[in-house]
PDB file of N, CA and C in Angstrom:
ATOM      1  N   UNK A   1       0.846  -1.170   0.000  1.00  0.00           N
ATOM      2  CA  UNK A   1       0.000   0.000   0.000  1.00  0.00           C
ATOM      3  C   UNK A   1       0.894   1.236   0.000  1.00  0.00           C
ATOM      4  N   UNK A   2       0.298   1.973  -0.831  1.00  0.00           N
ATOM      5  CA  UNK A   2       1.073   3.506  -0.620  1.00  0.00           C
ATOM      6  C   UNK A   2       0.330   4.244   0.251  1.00  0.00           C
ATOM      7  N   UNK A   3       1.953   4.857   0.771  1.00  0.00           N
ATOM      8  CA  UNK A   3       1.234   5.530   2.440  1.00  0.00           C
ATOM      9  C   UNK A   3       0.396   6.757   1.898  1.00  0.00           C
ATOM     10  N   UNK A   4      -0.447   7.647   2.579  1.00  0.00           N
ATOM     11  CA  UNK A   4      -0.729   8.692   2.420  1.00  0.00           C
ATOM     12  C   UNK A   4       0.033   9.888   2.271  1.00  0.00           C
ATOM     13  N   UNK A   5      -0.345  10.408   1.468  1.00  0.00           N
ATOM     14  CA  UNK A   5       0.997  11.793   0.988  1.00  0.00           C
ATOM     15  C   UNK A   5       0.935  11.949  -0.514  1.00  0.00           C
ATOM     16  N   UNK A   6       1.808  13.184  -1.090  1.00  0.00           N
ATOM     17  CA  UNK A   6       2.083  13.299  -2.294  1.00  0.00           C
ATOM     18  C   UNK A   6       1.796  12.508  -3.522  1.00  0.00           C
ATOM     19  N   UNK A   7       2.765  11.295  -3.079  1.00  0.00           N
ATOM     20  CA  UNK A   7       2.511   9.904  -3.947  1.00  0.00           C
ATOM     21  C   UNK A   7       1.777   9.448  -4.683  1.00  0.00           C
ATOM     22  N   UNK A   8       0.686   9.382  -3.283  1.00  0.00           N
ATOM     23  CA  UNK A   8      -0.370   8.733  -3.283  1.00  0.00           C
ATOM     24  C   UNK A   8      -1.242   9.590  -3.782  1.00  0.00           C
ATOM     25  N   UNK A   9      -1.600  10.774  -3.755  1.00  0.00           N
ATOM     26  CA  UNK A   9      -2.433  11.791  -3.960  1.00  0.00           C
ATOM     27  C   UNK A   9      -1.976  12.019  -5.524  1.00  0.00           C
ATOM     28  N   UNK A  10      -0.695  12.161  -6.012  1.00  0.00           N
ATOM     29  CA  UNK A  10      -0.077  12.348  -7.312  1.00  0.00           C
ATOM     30  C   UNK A  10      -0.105  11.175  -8.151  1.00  0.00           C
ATOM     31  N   UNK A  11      -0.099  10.193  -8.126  1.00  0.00           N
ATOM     32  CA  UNK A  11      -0.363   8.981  -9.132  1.00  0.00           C
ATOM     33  C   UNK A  11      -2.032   9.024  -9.127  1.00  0.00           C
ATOM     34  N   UNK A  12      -3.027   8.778  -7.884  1.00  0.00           N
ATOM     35  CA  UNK A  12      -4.594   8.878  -8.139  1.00  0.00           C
ATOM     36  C   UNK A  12      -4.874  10.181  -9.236  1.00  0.00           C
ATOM     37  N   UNK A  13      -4.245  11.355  -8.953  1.00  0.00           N
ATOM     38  CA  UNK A  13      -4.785  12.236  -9.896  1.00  0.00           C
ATOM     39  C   UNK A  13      -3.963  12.048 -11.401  1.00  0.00           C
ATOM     40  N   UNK A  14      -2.959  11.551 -11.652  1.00  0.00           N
ATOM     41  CA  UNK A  14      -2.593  11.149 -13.011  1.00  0.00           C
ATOM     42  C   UNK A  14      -3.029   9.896 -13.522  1.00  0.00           C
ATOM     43  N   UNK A  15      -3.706   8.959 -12.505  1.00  0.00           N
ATOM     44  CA  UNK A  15      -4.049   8.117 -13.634  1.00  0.00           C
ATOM     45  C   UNK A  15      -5.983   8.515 -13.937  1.00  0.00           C
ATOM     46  N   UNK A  16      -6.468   9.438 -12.840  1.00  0.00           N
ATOM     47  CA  UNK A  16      -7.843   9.828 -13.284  1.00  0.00           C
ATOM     48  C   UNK A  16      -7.621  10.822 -14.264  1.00  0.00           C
ATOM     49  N   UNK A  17      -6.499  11.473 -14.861  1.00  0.00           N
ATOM     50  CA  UNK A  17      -6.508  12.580 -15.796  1.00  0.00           C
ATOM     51  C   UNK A  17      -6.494  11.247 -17.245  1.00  0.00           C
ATOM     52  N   UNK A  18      -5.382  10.320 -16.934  1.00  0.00           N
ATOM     53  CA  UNK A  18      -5.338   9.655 -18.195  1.00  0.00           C
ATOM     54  C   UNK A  18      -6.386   8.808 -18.685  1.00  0.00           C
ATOM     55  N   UNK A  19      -7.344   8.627 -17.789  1.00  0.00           N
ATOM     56  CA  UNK A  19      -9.435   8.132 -18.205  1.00  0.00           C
ATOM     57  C   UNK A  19      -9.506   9.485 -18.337  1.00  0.00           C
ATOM     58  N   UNK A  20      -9.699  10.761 -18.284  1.00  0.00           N
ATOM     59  CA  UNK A  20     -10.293  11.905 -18.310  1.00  0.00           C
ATOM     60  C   UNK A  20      -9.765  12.325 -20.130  1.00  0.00           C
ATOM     61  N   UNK A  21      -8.298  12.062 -20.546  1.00  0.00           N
ATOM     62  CA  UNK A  21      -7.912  11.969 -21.983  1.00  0.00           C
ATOM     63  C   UNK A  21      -7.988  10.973 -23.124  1.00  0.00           C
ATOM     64  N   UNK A  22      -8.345   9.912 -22.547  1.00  0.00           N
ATOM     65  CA  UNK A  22      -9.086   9.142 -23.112  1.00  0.00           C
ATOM     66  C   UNK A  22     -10.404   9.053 -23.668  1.00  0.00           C
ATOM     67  N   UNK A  23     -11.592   9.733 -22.720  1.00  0.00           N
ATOM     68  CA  UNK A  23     -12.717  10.223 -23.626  1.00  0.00           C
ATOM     69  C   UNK A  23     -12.814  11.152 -23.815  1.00  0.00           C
ATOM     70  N   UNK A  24     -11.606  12.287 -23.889  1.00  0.00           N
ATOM     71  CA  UNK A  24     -11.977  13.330 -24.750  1.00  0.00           C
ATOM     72  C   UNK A  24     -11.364  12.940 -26.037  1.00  0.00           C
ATOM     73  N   UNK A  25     -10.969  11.930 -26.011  1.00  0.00           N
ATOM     74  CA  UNK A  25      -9.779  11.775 -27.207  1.00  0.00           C
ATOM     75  C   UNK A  25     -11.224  11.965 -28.775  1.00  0.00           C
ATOM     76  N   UNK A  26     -10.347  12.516 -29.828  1.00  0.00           N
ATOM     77  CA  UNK A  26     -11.128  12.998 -30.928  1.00  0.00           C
ATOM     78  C   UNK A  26     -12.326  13.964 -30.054  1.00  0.00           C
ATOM     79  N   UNK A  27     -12.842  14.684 -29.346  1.00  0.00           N
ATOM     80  CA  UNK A  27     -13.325  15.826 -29.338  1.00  0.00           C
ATOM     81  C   UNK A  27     -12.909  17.109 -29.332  1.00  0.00           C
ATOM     82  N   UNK A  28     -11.888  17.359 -29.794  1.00  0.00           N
ATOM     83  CA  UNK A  28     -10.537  18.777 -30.094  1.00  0.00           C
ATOM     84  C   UNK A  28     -10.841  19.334 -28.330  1.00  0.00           C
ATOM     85  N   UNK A  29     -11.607  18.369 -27.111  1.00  0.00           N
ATOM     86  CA  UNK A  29     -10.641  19.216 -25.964  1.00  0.00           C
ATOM     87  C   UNK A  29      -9.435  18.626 -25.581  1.00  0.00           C
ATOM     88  N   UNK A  30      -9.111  19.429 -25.011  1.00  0.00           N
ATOM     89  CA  UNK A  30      -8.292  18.805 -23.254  1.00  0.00           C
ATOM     90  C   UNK A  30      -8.575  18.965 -22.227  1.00  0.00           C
ATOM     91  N   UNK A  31      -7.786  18.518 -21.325  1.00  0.00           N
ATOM     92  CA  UNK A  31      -8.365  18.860 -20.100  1.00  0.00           C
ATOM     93  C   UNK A  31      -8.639  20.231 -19.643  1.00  0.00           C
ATOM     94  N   UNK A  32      -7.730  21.248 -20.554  1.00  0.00           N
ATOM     95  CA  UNK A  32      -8.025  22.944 -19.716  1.00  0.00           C
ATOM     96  C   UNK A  32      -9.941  22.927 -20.424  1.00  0.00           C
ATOM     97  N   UNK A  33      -9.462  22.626 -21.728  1.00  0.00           N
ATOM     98  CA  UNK A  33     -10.938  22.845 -22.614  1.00  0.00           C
ATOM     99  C   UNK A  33     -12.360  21.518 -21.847  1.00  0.00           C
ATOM    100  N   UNK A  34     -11.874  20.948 -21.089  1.00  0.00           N
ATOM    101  CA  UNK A  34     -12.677  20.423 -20.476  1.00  0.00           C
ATOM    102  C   UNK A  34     -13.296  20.978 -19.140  1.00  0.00           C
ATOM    103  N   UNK A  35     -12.498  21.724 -18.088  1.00  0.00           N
ATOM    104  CA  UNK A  35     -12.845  22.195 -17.248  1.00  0.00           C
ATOM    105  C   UNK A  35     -13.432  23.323 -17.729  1.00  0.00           C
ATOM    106  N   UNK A  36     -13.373  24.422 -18.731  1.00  0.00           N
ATOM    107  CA  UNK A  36     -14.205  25.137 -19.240  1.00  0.00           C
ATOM    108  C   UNK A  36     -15.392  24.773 -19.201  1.00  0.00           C
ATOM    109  N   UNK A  37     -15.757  23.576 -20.942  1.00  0.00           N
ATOM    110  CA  UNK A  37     -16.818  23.034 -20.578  1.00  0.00           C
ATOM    111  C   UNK A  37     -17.546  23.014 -19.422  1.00  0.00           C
ATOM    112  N   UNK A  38     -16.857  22.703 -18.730  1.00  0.00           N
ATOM    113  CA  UNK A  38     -17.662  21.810 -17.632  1.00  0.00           C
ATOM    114  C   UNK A  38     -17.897  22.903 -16.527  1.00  0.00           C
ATOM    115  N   UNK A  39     -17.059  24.170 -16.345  1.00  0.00           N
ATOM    116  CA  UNK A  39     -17.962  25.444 -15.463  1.00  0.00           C
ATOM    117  C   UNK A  39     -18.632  26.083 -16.268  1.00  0.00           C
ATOM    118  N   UNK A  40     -19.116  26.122 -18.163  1.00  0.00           N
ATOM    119  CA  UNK A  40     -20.162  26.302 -18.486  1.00  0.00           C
ATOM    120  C   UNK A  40     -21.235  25.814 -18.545  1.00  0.00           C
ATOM    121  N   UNK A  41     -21.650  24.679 -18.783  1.00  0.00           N
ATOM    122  CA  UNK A  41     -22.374  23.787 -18.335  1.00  0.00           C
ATOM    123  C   UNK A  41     -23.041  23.623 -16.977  1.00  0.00           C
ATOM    124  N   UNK A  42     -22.114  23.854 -15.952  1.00  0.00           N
ATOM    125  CA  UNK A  42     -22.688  23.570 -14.340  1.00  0.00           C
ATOM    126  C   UNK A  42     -22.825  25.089 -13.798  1.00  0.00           C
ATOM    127  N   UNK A  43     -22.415  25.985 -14.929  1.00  0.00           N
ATOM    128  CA  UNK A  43     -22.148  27.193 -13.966  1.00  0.00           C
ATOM    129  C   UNK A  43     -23.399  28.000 -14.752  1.00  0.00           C
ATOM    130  N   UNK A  44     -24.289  27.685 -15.539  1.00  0.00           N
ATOM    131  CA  UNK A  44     -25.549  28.197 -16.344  1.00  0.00           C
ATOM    132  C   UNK A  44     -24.791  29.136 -17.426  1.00  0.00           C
ATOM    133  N   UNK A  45     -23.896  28.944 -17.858  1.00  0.00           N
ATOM    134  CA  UNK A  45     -23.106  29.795 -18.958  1.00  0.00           C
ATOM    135  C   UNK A  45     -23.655  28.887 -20.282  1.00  0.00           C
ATOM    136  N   UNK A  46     -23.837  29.981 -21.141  1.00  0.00           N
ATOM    137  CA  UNK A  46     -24.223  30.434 -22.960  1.00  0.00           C
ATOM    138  C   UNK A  46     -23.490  28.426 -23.326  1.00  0.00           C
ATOM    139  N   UNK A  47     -24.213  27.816 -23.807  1.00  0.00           N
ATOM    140  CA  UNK A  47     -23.452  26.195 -24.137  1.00  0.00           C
ATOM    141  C   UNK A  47     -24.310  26.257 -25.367  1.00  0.00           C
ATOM    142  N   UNK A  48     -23.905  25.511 -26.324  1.00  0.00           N
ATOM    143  CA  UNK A  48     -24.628  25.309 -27.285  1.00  0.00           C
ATOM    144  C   UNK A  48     -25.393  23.457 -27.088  1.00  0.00           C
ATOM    145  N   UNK A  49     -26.121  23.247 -28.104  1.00  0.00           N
ATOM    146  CA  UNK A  49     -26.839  21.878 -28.125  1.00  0.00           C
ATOM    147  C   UNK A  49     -25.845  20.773 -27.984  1.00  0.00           C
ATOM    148  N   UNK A  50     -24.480  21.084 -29.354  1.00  0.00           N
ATOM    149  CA  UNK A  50     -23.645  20.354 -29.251  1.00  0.00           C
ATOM    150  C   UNK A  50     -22.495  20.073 -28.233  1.00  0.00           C
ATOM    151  N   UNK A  51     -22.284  21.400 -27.937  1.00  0.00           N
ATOM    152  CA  UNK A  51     -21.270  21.203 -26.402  1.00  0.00           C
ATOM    153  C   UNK A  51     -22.157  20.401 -25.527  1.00  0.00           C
ATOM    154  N   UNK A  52     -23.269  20.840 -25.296  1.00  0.00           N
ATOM    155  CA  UNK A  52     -23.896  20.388 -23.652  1.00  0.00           C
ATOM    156  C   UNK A  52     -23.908  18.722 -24.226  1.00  0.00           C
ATOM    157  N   UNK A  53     -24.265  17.986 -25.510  1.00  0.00           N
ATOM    158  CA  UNK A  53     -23.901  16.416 -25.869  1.00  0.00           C
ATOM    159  C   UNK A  53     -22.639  16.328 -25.555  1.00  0.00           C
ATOM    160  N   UNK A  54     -21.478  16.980 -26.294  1.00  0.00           N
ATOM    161  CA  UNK A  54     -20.472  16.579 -25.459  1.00  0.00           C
ATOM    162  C   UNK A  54     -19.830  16.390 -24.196  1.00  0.00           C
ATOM    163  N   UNK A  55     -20.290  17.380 -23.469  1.00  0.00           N
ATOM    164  CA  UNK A  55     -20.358  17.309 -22.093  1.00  0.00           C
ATOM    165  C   UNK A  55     -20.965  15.842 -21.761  1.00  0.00           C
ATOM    166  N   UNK A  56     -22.396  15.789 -21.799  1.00  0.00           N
ATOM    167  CA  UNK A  56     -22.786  14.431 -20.730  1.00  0.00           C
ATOM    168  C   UNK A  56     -22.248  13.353 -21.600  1.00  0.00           C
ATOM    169  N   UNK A  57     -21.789  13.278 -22.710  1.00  0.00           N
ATOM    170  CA  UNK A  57     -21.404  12.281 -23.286  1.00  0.00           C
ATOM    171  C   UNK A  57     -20.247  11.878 -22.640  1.00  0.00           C
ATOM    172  N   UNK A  58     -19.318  12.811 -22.288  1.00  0.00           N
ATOM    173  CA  UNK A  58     -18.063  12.703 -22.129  1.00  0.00           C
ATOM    174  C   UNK A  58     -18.551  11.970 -20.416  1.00  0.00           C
ATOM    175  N   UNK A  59     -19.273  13.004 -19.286  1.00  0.00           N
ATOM    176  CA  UNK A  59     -19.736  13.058 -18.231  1.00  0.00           C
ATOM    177  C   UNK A  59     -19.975  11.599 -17.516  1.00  0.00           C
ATOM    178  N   UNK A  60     -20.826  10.970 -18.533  1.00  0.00           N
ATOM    179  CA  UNK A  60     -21.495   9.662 -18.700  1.00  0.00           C
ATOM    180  C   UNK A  60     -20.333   8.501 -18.415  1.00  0.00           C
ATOM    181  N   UNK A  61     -19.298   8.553 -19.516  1.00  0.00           N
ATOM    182  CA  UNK A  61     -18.830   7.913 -19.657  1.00  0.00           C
ATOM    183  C   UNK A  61     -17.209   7.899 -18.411  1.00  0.00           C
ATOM    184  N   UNK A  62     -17.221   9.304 -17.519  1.00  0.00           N
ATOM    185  CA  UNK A  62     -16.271   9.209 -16.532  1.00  0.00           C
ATOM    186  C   UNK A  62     -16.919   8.362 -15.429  1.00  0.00           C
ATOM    187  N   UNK A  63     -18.378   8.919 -15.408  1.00  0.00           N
ATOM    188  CA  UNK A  63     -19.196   8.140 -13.998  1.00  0.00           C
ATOM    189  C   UNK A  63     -18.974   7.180 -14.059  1.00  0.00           C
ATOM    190  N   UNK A  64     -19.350   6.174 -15.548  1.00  0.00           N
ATOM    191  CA  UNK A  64     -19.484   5.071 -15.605  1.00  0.00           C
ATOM    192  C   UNK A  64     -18.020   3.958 -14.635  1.00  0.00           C
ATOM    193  N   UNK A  65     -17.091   4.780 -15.384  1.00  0.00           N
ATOM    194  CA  UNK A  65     -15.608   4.544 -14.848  1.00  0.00           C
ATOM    195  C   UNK A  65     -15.423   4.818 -13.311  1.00  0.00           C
ATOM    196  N   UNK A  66     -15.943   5.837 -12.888  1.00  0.00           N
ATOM    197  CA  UNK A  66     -15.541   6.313 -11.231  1.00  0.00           C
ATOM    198  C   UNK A  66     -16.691   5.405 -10.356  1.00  0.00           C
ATOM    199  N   UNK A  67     -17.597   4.899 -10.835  1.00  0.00           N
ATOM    200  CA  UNK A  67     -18.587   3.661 -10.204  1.00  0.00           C
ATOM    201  C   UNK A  67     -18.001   2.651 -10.042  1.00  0.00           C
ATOM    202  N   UNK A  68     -17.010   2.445 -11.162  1.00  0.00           N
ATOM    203  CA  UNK A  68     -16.283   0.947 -11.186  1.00  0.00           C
ATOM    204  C   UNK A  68     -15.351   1.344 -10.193  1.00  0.00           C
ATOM    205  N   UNK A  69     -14.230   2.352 -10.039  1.00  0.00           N
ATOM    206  CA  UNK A  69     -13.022   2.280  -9.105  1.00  0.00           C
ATOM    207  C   UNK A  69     -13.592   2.649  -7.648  1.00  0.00           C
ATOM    208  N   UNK A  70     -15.211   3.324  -7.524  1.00  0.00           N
ATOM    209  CA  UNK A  70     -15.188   3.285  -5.986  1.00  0.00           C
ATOM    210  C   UNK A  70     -16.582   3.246  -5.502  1.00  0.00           C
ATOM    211  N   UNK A  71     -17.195   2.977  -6.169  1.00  0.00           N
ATOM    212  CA  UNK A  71     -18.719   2.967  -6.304  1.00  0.00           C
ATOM    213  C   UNK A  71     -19.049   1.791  -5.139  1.00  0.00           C
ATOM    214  N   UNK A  72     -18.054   0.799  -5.376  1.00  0.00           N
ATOM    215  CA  UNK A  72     -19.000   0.170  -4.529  1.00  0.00           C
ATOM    216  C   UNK A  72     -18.150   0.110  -2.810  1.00  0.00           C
ATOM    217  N   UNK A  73     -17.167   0.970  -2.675  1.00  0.00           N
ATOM    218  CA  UNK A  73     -16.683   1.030  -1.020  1.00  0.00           C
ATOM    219  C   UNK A  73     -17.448   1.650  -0.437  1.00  0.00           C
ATOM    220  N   UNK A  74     -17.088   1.384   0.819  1.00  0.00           N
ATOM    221  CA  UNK A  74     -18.211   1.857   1.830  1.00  0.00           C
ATOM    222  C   UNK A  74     -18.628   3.101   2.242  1.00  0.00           C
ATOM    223  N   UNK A  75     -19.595   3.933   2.706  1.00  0.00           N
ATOM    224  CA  UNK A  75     -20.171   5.219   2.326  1.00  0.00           C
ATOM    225  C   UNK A  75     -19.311   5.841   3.552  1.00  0.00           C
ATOM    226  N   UNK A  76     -18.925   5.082   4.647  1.00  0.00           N
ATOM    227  CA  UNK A  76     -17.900   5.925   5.010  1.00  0.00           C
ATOM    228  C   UNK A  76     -16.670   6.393   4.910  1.00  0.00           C
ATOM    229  N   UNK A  77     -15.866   5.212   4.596  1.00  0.00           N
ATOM    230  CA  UNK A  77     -14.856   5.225   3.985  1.00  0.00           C
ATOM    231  C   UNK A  77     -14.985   6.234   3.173  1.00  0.00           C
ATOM    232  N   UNK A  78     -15.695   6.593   1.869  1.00  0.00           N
ATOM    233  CA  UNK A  78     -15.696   7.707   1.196  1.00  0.00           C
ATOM    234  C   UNK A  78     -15.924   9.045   2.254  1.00  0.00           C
ATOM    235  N   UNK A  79     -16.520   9.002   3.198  1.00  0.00           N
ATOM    236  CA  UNK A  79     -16.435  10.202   3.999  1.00  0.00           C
ATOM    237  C   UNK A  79     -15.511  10.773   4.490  1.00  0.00           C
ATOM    238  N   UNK A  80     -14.620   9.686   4.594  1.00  0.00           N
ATOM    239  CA  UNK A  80     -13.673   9.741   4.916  1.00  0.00           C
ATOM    240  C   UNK A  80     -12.482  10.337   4.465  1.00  0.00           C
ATOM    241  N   UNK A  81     -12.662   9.704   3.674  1.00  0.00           N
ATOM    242  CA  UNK A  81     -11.507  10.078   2.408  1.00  0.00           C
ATOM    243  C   UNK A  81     -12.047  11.486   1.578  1.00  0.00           C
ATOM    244  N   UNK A  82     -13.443  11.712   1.836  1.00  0.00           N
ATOM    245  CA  UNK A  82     -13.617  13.611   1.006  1.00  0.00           C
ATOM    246  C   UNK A  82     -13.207  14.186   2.520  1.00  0.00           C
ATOM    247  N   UNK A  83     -13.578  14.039   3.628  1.00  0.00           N
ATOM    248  CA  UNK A  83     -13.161  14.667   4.472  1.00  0.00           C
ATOM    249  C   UNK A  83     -11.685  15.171   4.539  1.00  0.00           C
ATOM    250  N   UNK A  84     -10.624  14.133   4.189  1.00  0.00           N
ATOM    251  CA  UNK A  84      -9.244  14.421   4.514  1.00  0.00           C
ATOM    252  C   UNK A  84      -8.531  15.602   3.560  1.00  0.00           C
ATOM    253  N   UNK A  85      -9.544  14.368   2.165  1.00  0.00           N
ATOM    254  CA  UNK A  85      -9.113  15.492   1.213  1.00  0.00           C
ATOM    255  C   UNK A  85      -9.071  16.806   0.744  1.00  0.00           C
ATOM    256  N   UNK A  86     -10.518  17.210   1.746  1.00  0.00           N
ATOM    257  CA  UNK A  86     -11.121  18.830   1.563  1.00  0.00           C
ATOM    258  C   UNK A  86      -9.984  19.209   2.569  1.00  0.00           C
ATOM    259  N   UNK A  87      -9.520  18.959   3.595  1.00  0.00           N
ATOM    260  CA  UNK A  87      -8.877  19.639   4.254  1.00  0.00           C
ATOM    261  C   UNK A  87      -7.634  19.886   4.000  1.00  0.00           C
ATOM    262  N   UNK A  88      -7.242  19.051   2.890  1.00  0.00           N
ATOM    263  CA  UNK A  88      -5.337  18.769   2.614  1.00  0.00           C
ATOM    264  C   UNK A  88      -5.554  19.965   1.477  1.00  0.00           C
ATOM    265  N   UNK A  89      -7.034  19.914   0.671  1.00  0.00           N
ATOM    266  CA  UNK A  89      -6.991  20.651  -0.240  1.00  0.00           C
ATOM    267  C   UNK A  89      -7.119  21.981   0.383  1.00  0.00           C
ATOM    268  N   UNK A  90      -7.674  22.660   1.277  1.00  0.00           N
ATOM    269  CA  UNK A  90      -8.152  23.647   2.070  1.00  0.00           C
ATOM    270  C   UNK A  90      -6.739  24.179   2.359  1.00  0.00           C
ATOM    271  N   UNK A  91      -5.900  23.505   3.063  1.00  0.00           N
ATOM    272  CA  UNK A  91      -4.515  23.573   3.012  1.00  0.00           C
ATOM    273  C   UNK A  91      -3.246  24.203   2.377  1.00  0.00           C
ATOM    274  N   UNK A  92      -3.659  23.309   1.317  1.00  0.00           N
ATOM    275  CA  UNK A  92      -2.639  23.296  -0.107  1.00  0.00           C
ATOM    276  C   UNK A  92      -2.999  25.106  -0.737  1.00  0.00           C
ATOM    277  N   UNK A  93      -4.225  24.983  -0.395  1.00  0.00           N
ATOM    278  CA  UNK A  93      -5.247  26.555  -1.273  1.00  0.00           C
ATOM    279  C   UNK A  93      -4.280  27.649  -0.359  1.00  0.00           C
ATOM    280  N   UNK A  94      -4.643  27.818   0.810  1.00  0.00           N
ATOM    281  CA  UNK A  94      -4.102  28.702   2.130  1.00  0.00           C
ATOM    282  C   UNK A  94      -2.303  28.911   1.448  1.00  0.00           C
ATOM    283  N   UNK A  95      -1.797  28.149   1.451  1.00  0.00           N
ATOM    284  CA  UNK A  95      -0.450  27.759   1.314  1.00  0.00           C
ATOM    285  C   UNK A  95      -0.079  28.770   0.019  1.00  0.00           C
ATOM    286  N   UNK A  96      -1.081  28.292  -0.974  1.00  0.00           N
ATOM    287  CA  UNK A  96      -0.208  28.982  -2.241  1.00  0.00           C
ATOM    288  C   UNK A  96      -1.025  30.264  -2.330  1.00  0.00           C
ATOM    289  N   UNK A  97      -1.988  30.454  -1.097  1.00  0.00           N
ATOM    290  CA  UNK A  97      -2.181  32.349  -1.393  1.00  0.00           C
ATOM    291  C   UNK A  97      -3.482  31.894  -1.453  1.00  0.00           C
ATOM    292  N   UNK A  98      -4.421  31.134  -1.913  1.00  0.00           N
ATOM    293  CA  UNK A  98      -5.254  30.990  -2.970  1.00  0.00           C
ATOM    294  C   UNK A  98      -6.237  31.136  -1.750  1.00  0.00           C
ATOM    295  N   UNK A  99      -7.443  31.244  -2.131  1.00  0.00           N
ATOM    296  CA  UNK A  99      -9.204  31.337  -1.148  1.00  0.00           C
ATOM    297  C   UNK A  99      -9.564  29.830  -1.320  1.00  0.00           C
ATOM    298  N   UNK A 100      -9.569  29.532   0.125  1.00  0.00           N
ATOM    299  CA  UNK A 100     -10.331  27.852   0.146  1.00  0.00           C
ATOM    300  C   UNK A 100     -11.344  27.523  -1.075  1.00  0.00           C
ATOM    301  N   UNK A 101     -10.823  26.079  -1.700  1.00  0.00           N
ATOM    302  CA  UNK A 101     -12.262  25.817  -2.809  1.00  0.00           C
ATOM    303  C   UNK A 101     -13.397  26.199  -2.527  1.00  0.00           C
ATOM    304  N   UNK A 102     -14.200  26.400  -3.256  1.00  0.00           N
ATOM    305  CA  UNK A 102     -15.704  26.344  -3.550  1.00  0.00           C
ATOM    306  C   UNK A 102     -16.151  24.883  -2.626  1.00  0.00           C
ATOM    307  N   UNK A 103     -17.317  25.006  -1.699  1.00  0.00           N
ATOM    308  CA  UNK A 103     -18.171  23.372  -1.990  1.00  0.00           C
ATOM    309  C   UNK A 103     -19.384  23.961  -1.838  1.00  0.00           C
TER     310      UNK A 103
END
């Protein structure tokens, strides 16, 4: 097991970016052009018919994937683990200047 820390926190988010480039693959985004998308879409910003398909298309097909890697552990355990993480992230924000995330 990898301990908690960097590591561990830095390989989970590179291998969820490399499923995240995988179904954008052939839709001319990336990931910056994805997080766009995706605060127009959730944020009530101007989307057209075809973006907002690409969006849940794309959307659809991460859930489908993030059901399989944790969908089925236990509802605390996940409490657990958003708990630590809001706070490491809360942290990390403070640290580099930045205003605690959004929840």
């Amino acid at each position: 097991m990898i301990p908690f820390g960097t590591q561990l926190i830095g390989r989970t988010e590179k291998a969820l970016t490399a499923i995240l480039a995988r179904h954008l693959e052939g839709t001319g985004l990336d990931e910056s052009g994805w997080i766009a998308l995706t605060l127009a879409v959730t944020g009530g910003g101007p989307v057209g018919d075809e973006d907002r398909a690409l969006w849940t298309r794309v959307r659809e097909a991460n859930t489908a994937v993030t059901d399989r890697l944790w969908g089925d552990l236990p509802a605390a355990d996940l409490e657990t683990a958003a708990r630590v993480l809001t706070t490491v992230l809360d942290r990390a924000d403070q640290l580099a200047g930045r205003a605690a995330s959004a929840r």
